[in-house]
Protein backbone atom coordinates (compact mmCIF):
# COMPACT_ATOMS: atom_id res chain seq x y z
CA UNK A 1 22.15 37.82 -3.37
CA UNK A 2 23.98 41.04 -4.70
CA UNK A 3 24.55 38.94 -8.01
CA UNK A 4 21.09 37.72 -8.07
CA UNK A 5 19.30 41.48 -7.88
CA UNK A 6 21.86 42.62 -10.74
CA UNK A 7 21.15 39.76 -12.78
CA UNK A 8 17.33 41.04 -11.91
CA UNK A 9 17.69 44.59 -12.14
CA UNK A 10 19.48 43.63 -16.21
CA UNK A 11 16.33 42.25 -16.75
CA UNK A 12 13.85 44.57 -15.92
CA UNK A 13 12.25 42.40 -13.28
CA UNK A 14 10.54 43.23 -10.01
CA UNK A 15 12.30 41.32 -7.23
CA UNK A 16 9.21 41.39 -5.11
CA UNK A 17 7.12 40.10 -7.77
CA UNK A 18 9.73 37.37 -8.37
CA UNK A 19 9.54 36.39 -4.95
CA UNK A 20 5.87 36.65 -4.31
CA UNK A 21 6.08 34.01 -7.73
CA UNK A 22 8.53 31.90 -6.18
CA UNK A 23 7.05 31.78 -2.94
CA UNK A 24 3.79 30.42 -4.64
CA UNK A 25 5.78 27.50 -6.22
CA UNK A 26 7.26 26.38 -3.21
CA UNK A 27 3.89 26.55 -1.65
CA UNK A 28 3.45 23.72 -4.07
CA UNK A 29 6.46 22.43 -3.39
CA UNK A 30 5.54 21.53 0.53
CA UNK A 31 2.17 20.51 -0.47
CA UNK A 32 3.35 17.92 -3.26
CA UNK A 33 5.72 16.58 -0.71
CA UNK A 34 3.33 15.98 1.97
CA UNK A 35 0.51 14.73 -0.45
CA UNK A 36 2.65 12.54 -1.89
CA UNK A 37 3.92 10.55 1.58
CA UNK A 38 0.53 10.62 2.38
CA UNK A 39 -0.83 9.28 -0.73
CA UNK A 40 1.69 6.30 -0.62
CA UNK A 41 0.26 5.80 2.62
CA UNK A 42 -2.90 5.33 1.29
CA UNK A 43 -2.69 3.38 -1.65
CA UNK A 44 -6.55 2.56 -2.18
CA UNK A 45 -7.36 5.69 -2.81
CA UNK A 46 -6.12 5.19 -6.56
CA UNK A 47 -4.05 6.72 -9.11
CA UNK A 48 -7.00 9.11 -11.00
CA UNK A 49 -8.36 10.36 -7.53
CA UNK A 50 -4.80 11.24 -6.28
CA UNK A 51 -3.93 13.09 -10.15
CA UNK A 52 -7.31 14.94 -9.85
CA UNK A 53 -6.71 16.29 -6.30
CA UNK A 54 -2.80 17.37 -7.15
CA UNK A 55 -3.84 18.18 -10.66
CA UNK A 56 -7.04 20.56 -9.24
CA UNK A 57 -4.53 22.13 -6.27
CA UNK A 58 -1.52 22.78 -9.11
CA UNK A 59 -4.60 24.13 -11.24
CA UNK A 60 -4.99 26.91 -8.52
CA UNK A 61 -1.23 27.41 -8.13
CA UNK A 62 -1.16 27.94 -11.66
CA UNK A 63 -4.67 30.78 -11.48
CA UNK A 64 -2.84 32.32 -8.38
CA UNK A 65 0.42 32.89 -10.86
CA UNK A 66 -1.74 34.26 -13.36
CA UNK A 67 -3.08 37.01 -10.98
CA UNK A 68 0.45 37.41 -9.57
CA UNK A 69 2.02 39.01 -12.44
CA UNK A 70 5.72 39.56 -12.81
CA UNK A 71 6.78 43.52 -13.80
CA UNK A 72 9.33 43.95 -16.27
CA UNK A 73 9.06 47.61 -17.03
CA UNK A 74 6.39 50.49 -16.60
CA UNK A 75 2.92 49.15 -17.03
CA UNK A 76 4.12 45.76 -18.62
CA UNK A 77 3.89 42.65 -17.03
CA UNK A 78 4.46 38.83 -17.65
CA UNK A 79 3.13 35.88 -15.67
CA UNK A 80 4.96 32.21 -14.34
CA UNK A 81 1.67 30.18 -15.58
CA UNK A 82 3.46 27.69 -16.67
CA UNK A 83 5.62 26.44 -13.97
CA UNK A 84 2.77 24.45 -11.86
CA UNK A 85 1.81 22.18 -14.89
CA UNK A 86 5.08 22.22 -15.90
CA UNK A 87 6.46 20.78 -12.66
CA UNK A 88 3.75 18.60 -11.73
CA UNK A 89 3.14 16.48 -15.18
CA UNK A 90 7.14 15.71 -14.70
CA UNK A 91 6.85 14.49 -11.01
CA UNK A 92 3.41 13.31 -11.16
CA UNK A 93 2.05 12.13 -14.87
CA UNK A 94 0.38 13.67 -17.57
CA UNK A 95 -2.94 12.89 -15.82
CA UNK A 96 -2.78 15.70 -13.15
CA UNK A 97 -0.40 17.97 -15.71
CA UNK A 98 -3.83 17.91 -17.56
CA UNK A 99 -6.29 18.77 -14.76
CA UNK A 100 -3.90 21.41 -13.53
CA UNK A 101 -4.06 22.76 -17.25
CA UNK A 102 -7.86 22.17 -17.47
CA UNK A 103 -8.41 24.51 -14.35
CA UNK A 104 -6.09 27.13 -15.42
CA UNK A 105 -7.73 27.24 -18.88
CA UNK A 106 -11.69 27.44 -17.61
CA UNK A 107 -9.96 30.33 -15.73
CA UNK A 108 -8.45 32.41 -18.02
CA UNK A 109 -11.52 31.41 -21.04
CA UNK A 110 -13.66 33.08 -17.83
CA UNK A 111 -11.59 36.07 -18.38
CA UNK A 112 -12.37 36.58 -22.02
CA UNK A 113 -10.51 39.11 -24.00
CA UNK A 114 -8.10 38.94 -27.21
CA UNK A 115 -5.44 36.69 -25.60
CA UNK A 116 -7.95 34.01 -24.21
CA UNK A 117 -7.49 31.18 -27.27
CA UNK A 118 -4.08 31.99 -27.25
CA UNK A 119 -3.75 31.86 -23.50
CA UNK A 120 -5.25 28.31 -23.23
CA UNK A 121 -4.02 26.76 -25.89
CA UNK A 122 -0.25 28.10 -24.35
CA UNK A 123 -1.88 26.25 -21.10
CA UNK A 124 -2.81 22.70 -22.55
CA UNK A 125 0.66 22.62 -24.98
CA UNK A 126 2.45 23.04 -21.35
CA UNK A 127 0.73 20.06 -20.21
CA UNK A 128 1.60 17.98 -23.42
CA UNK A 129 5.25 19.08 -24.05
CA UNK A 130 5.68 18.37 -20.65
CA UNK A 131 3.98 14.76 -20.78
CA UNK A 132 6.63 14.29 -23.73
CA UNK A 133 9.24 15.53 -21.62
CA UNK A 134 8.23 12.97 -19.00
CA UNK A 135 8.02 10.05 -21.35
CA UNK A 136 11.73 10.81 -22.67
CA UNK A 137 12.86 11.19 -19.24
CA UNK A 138 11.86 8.05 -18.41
CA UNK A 139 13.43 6.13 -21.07
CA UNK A 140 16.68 7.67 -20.07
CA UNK A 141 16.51 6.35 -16.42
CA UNK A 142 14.52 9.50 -14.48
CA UNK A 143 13.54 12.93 -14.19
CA UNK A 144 16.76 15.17 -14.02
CA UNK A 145 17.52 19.33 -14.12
CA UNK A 146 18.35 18.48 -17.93
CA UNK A 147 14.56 17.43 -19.03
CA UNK A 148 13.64 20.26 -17.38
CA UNK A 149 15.80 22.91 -18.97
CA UNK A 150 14.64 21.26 -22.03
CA UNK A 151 11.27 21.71 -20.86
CA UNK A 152 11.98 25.49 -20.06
CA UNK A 153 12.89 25.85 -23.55
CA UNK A 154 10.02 24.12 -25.30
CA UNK A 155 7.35 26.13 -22.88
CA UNK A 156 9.55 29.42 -24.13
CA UNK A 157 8.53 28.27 -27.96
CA UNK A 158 4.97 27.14 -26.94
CA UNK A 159 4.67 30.91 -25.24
CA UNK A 160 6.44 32.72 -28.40
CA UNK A 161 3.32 30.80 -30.62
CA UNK A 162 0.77 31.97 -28.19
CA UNK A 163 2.15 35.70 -29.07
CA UNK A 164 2.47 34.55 -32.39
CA UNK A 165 -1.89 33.88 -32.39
CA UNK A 166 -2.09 37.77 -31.08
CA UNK A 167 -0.97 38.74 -34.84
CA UNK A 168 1.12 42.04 -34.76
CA UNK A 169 0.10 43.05 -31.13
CA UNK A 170 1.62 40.07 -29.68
CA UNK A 171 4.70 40.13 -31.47
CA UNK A 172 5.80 43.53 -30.56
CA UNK A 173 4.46 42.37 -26.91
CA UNK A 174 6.90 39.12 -27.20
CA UNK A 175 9.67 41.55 -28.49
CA UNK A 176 9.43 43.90 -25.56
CA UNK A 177 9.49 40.99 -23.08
CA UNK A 178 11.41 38.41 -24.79
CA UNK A 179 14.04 37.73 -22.02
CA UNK A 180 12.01 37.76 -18.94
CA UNK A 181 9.98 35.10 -20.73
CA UNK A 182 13.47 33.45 -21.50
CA UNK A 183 14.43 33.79 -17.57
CA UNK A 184 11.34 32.74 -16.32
CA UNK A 185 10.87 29.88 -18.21
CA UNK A 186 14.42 28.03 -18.45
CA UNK A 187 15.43 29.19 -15.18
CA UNK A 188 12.12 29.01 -13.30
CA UNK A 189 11.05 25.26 -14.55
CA UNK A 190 14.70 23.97 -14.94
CA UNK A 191 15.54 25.02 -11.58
CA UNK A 192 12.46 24.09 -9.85
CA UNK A 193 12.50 20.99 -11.56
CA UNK A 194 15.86 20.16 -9.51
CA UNK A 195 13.70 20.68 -5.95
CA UNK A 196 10.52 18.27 -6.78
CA UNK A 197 12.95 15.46 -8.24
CA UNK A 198 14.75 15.93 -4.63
CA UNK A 199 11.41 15.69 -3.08
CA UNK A 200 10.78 12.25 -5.12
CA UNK A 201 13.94 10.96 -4.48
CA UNK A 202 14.33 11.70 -1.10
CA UNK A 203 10.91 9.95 -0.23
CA UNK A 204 11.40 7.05 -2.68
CA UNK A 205 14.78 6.27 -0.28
CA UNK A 206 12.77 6.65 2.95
CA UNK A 207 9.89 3.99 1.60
CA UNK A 208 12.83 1.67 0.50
CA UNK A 209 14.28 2.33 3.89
CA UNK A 210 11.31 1.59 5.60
CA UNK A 211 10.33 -1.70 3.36
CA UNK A 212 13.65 -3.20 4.27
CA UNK A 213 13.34 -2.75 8.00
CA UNK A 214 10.11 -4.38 7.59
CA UNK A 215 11.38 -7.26 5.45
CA UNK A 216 13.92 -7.54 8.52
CA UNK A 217 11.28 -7.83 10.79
CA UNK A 218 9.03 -10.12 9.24
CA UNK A 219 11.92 -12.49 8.07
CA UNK A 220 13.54 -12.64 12.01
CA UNK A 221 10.13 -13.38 13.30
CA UNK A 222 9.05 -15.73 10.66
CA UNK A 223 13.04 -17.64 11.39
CA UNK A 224 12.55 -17.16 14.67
CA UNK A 225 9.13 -19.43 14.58
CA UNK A 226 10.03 -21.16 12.37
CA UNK A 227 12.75 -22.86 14.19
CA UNK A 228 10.41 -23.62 17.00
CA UNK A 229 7.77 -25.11 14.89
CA UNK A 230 10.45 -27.11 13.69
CA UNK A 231 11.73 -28.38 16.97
CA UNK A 232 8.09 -29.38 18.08
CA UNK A 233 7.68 -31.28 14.27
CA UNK A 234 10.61 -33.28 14.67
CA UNK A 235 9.45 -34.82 18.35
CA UNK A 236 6.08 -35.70 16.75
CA UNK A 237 7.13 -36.92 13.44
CA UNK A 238 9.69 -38.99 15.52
CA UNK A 239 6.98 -40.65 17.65
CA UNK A 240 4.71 -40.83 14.71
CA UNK A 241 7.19 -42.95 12.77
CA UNK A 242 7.67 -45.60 16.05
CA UNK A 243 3.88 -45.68 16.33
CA UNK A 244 3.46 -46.22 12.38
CA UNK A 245 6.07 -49.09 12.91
CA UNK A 246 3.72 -50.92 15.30
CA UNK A 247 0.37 -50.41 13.97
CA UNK A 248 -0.79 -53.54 11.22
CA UNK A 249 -0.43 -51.93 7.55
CA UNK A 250 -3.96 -52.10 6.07
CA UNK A 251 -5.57 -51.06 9.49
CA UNK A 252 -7.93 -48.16 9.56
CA UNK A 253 -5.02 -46.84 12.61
CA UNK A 254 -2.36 -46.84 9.52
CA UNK A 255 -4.19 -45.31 7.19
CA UNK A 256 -5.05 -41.90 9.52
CA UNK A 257 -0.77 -42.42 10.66
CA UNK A 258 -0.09 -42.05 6.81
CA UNK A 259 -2.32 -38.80 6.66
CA UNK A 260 -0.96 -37.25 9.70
CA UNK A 261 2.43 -37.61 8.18
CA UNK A 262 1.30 -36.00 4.99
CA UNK A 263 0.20 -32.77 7.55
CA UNK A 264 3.72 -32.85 8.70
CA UNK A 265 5.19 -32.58 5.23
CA UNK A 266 3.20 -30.16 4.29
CA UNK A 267 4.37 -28.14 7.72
CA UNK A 268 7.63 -28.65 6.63
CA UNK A 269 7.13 -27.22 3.29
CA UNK A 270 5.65 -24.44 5.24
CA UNK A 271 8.71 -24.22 7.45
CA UNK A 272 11.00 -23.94 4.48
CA UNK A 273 9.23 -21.11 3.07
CA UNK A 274 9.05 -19.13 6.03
CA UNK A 275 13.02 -19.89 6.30
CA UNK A 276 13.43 -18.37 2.83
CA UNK A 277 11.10 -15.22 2.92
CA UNK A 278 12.41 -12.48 0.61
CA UNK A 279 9.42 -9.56 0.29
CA UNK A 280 6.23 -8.95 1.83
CA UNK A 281 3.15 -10.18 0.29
CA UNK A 282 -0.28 -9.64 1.80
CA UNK A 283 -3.49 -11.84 1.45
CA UNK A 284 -6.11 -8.93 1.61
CA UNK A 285 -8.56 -9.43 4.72
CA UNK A 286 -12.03 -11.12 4.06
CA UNK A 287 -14.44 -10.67 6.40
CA UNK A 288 -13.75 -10.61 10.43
CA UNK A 289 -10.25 -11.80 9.09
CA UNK A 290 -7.62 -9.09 9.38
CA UNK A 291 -4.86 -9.00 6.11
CA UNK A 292 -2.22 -11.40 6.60
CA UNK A 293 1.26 -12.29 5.33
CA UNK A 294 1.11 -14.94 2.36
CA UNK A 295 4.28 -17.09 2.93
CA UNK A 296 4.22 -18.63 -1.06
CA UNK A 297 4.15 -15.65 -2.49
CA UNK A 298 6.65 -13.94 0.31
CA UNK A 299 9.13 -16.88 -0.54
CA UNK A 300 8.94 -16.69 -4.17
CA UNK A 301 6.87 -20.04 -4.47
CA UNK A 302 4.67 -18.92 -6.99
């Protein structure tokens, strides 16, 4: 902690701001992670409602940031804006990275003033160099601190062209507070970045964990009757073959013997699948008929 308010004090920052800033993230932090489980939960929701409620609750993360300035010296101050889109379009897509930048940007156009254009076009290039960091991390096998250190960096250039837009004003601005920006953007997004991959991971293990306990399930009940329905099949296909044996061959009898044992091949074909079950495939209900387990699909029949 002693290193941490040096490191600080060097840079002209107010810890209290800092924390009041960090404090906000994290308060998206424990909302992601509880909207998330409980999206997954409810899967027919759909992809564009669930990015428009994160992106819309990010959004207001990202407004609350902009009021919650940062000081770095007397009368100066700098803002963590861009660490809710940032964060979100790498967990979450580019969909609610661009809501989140969307509701930030009617926000600070509301506010008018020289820095407006410049403040959300700094807002929408968040949401796109993140979407690019995104795509690259997932062609190298998954979000990690590294994409977004690298994403730290390229907000720092996107912020240094906003100042840029300012003309000489925002030059000598981006001068005075060059290294908080620094800080606050490679530290703040690559660091945070490291928390809301945990939060993915560690809930992407808990689904697996709970899919394969109810494989488990399914596949010791499905062996379980199986082997009964088995037991009862062979005592009737057994007694169906002596009766076939006895009945004349072109009689109307052997004709509805050679159908019934038809219905016990196809049971057995049934029987066989539900021996060799390997995921959990649902036939969506229809009516007064509650969803079901499909047992082709389950067994890898199809």
């Amino acid at each position: 902690m002693d290193v941490l308010r040096a490191v600080i004090a060097r840079l002209s920052l107010d810890i209290h701001h800092v924390v009041e800033a960090a404090g906000i993230v994290v308060l998206g932090l424990v909302f992601y992670s509880y909207a998330r489980r409980w999206f997954d939960s409810n899967l027919h929701l759909g992809p564009r409602l669930r990015a428009l409620i994160v992106g819309v609750v990010f959004g207001v993360l990202t407004i609350a940031l902009m009021i919650s300035r940062i000081e770095v010296g007397q009368g100066a101050y700098i803002d963590a804006r861009a660490l809710p889109i940032a964060l979100i379009t790498l967990v979450e897509g580019g969909g609610a990275g661009l809501v989140a930048a969307v509701v930030a940007s009617v926000y600070r156009a509301s506010l008018g003033g020289a820095g407006a254009s410049a403040g959300v076009v700094g807002l929408m290039a968040t949401a796109g160099a993140a979407a690019l960091a995104l795509a690259w991390a997932r062609r190298s096998g998954g979000v990690s601190s590294r994409h977004g250190f690298v994403l730290g960096l390229a907000v720092y250039v996107i912020t240094f062209g906003s100042f840029l837009m300012l003309g000489a004003r925002g030059v000598e601005l981006f001068r005075r507070d060059w290294l908080p920006l620094l800080s606050v953007s490679v530290i703040g997004i690559g660091g945070f970045t490291r928390l809301f991959v945990d939060v993915v991971s560690a809930q992407a293990a808990e689904a697996a964990r709970r899919e394969a306990a109810e494989l488990r399930a399914v596949t010791l009940l499905a062996r379980a009757a199986a082997h009964e329905i088995n037991n009862a099949l062979m005592v009737v296909a057994g007694g169906l073959a002596i009766l076939a044996r006895r009945l004349p061959t072109e009689s109307e009898d052997a004709q509805w013997a050679e159908r019934a044992r038809d219905g016990i091949n196809r049971v057995k074909d049934i029987v066989v699948r539900m021996n060799t079950i390997t995921q959990i495939e649902e036939v969506p209900g229809r009516g007064f008929l509650e969803p079901m387990l499909d047992i082709r699909r389950s067994s890898g029949s199809e």
